[in-house]
N, C-alpha and C. Protein backbone atom coordinates (compact mmCIF):
# COMPACT_ATOMS: atom_id res chain seq x y z
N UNK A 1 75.40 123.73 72.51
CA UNK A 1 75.49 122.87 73.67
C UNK A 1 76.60 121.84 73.45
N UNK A 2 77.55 121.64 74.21
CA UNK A 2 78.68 120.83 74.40
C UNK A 2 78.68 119.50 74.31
N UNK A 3 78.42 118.52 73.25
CA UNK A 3 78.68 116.92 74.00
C UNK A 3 79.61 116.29 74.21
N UNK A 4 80.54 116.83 75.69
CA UNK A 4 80.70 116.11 76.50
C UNK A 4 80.53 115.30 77.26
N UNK A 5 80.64 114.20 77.56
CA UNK A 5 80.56 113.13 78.42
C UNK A 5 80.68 113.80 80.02
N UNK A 6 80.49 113.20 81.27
CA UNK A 6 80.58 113.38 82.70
C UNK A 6 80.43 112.17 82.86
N UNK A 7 81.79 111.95 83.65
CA UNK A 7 81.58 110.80 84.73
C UNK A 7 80.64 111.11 86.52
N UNK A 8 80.99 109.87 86.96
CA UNK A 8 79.92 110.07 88.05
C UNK A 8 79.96 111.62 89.05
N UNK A 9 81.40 111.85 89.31
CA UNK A 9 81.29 112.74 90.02
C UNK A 9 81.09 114.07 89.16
N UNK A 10 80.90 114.14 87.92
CA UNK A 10 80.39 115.23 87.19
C UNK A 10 81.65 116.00 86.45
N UNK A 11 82.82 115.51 86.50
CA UNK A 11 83.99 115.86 85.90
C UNK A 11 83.70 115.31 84.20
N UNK A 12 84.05 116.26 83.33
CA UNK A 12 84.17 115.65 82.15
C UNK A 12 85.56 115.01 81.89
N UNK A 13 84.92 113.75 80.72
CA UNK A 13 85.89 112.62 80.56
C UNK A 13 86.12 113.27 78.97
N UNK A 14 87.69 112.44 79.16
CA UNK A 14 88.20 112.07 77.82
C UNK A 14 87.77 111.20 76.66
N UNK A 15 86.54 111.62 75.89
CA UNK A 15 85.87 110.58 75.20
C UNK A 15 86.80 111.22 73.66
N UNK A 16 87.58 111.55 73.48
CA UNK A 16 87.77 111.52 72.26
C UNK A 16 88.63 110.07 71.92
N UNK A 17 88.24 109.27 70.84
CA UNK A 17 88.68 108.12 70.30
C UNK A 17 89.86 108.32 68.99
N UNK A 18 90.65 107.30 68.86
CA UNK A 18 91.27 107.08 68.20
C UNK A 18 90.44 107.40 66.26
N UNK A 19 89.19 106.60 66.53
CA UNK A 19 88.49 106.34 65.44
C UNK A 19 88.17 107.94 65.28
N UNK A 20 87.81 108.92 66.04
CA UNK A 20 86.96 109.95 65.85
C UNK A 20 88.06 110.62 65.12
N UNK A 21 89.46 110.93 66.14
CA UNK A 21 90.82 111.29 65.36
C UNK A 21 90.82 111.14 63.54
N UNK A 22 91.09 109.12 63.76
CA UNK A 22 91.13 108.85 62.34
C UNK A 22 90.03 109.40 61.18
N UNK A 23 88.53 109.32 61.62
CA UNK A 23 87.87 109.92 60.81
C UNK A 23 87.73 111.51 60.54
N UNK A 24 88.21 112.18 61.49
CA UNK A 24 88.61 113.71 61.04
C UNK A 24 89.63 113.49 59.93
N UNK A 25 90.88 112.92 60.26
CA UNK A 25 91.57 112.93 58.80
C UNK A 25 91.06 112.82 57.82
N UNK A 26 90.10 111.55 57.77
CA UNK A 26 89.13 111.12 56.56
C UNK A 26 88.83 112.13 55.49
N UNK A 27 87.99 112.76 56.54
CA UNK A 27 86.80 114.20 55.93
C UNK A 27 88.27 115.29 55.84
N UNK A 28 88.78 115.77 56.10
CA UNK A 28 89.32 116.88 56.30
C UNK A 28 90.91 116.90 55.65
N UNK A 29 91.52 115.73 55.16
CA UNK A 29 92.78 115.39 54.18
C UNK A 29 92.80 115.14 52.82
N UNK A 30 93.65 115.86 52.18
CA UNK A 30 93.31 115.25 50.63
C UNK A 30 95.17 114.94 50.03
N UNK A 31 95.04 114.00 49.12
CA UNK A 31 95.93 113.55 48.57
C UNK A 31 97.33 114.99 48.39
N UNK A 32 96.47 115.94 48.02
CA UNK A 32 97.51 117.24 48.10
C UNK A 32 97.93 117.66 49.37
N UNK A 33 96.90 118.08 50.37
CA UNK A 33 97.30 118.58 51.57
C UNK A 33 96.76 117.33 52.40
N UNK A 34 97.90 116.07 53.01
CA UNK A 34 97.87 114.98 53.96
C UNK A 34 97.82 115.74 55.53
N UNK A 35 98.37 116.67 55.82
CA UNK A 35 98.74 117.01 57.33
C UNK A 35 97.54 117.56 57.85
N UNK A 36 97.62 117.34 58.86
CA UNK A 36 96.55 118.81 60.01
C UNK A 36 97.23 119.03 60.85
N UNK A 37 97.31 120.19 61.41
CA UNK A 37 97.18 120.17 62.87
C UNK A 37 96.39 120.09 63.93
N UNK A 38 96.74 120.21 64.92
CA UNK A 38 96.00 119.54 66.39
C UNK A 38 94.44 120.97 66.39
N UNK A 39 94.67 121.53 65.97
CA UNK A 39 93.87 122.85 66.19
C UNK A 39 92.77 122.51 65.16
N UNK A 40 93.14 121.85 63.91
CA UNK A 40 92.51 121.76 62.77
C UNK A 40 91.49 120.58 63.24
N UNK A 41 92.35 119.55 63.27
CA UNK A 41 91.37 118.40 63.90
C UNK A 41 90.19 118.45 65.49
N UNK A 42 90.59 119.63 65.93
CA UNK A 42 89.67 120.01 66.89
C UNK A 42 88.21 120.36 66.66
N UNK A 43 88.83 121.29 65.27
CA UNK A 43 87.61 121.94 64.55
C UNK A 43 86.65 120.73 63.94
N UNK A 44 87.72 120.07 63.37
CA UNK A 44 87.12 118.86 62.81
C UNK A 44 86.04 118.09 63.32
N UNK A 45 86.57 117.72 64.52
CA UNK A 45 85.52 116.62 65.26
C UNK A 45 84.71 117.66 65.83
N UNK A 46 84.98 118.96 66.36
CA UNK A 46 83.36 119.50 66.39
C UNK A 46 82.59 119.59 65.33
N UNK A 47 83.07 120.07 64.77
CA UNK A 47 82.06 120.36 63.20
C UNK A 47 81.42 118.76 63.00
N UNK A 48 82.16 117.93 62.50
CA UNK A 48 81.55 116.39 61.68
C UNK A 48 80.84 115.64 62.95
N UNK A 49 81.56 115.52 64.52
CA UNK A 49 80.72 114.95 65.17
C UNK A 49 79.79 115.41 66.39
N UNK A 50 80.19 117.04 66.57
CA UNK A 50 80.14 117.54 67.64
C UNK A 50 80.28 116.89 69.06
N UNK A 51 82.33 116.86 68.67
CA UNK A 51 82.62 116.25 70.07
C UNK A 51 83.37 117.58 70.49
N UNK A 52 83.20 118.26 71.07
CA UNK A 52 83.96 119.77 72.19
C UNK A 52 84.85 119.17 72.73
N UNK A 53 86.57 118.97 72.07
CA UNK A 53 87.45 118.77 73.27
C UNK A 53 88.40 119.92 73.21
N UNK A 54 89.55 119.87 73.69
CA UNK A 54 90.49 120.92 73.51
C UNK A 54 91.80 120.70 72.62
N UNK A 55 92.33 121.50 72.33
CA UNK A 55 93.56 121.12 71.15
C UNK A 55 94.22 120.24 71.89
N UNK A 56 94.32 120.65 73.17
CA UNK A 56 95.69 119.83 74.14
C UNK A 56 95.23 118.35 73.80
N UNK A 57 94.35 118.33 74.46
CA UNK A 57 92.75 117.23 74.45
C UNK A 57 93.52 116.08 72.97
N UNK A 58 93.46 116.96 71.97
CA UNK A 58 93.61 116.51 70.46
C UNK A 58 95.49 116.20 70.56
N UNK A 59 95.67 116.58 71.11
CA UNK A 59 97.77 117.00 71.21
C UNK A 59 98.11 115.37 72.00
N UNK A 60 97.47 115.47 73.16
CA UNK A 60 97.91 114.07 73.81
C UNK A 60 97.17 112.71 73.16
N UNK A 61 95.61 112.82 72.58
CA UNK A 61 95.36 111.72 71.97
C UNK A 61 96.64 111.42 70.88
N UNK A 62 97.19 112.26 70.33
CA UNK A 62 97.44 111.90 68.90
C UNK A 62 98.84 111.50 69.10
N UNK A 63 99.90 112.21 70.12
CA UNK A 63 100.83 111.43 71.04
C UNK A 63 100.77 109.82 70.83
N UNK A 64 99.86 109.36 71.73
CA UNK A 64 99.29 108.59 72.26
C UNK A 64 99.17 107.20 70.96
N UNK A 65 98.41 107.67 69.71
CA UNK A 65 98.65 106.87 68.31
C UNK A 65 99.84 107.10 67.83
N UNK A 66 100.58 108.08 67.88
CA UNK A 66 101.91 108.13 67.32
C UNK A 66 102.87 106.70 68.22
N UNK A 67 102.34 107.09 69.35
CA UNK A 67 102.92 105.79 69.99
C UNK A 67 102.71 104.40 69.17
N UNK A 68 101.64 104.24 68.95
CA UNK A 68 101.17 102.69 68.39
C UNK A 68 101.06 102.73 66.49
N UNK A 69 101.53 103.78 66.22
CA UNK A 69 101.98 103.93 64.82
C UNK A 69 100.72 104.48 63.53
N UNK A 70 99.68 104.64 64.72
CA UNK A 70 98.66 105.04 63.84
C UNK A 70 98.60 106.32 63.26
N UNK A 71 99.26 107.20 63.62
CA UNK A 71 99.78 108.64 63.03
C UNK A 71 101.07 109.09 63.20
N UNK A 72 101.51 110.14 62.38
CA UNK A 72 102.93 110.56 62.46
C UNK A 72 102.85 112.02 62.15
N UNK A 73 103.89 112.55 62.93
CA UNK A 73 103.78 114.18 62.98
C UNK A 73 105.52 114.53 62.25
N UNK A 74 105.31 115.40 62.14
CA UNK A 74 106.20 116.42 61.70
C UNK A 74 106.72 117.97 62.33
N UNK A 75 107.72 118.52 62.36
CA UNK A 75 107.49 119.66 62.81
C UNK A 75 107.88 120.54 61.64
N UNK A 76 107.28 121.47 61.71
CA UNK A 76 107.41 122.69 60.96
C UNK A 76 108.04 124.20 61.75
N UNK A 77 108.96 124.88 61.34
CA UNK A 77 109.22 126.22 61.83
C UNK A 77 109.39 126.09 63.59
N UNK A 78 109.46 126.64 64.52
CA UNK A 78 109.86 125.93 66.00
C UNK A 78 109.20 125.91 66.26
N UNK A 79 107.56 125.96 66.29
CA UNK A 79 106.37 125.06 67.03
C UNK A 79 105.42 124.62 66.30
N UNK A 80 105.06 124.41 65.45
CA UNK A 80 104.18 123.96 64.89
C UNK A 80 104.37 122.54 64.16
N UNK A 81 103.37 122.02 64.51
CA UNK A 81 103.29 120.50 64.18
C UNK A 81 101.98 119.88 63.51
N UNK A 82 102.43 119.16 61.96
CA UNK A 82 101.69 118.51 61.36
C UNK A 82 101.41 117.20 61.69
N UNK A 83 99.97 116.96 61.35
CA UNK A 83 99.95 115.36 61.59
C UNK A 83 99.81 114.73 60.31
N UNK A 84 99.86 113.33 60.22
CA UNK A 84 99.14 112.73 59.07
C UNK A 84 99.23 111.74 59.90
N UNK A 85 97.68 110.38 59.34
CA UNK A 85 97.20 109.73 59.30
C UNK A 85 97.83 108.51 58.98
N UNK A 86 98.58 107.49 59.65
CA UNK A 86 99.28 106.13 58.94
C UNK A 86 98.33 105.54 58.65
N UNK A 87 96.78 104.56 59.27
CA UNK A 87 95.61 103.83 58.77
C UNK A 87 94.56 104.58 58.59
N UNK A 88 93.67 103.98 57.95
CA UNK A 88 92.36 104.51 58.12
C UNK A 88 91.49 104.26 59.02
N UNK A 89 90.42 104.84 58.65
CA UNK A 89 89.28 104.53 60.62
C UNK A 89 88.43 103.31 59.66
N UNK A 90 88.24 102.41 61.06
CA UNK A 90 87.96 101.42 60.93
C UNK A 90 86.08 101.40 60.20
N UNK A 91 85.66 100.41 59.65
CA UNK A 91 83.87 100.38 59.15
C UNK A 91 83.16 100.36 60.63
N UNK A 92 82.05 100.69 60.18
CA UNK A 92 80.87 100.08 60.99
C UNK A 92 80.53 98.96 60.63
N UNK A 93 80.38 98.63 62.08
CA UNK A 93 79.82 97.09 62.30
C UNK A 93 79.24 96.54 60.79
N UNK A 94 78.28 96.93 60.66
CA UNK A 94 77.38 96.78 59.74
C UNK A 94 77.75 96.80 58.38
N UNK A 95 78.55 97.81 57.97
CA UNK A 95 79.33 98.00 56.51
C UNK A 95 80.62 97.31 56.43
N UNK A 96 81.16 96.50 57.92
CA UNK A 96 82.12 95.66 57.61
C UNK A 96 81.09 94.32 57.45
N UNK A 97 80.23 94.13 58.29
CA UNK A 97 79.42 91.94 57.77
C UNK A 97 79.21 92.48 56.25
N UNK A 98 78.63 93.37 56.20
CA UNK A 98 77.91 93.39 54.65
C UNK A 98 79.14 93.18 53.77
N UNK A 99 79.94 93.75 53.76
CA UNK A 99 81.56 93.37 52.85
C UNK A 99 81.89 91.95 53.23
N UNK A 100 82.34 91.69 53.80
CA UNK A 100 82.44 90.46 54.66
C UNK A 100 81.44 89.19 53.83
N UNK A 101 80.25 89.30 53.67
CA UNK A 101 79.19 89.14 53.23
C UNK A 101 79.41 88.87 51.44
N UNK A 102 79.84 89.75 51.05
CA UNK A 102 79.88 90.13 49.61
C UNK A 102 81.17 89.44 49.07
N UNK A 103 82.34 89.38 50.06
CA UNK A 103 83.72 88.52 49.38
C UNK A 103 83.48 87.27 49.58
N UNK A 104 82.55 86.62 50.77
CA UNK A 104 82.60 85.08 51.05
C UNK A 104 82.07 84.75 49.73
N UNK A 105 81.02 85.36 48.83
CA UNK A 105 79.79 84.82 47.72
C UNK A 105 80.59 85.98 46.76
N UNK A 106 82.02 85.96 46.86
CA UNK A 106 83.00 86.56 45.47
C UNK A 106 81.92 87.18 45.19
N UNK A 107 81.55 88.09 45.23
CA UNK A 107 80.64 89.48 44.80
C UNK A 107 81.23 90.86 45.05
N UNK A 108 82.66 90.91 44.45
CA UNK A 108 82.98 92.36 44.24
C UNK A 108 82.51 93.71 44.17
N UNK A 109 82.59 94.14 45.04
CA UNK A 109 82.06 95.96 44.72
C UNK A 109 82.32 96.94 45.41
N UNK A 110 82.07 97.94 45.23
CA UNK A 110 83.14 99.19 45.72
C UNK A 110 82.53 99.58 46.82
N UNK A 111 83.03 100.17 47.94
CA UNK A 111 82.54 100.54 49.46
C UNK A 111 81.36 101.08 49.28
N UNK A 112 81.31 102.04 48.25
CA UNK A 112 80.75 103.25 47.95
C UNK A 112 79.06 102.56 47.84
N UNK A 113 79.44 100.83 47.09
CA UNK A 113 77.81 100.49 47.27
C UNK A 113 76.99 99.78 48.51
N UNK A 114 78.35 99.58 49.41
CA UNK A 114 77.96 98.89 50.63
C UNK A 114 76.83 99.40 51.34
């Protein structure tokens, strides 16, 4: 089953986020292989969040951050195009106060124990 979003008149919306983007890189990049493509990260966010959009779907979001510097592409061979990731995806609410929390009372420690 698809989770897609519908707006009122029952058309599905563009809910894919910047953050959902960034956290596919997360899960799915490693220090050896940085790039994906638009096809890869499709797979991505279905698999990790089950969001169903389309590559295009994934092609114009990532446009879109390339604009504002949050990713950068590459081309390879005459169509194919890599991405990589310039920032990372932002914390949750919650795992950013708790850090937040932990530097005001200099209490150092790694994300991993947040």
């Amino acid at each position: 089953m698809s989770n897609r979003a519908r707006n009122d008149s029952g058309k599905y919306t563009d809910k894919l986020t910047e953050q959902d983007v960034l956290k596919a890189f997360d899960y799915e990049t490693t220090a050896e292989a940085p790039m994906l493509t638009a096809s890869e990260i499709t797979d991505a966010v279905a698999e990790h969040f089950d969001i169903e959009v389309s590559s295009e779907t994934v092609r114009r979001r990532l446009r879109e951050m390339e604009d504002s510097d949050l990713v950068a592409s590459k081309k390879f061979g005459a169509s194919a195009v890599g991405w990589t990731a310039l920032v990372g995806p932002g914390l949750a609410d919650d795992v950013a106060a708790e850090a937040d929390r932990r530097l005001e009372e200099d209490e150092f420690v790694s994300l991993d124990e947040v």
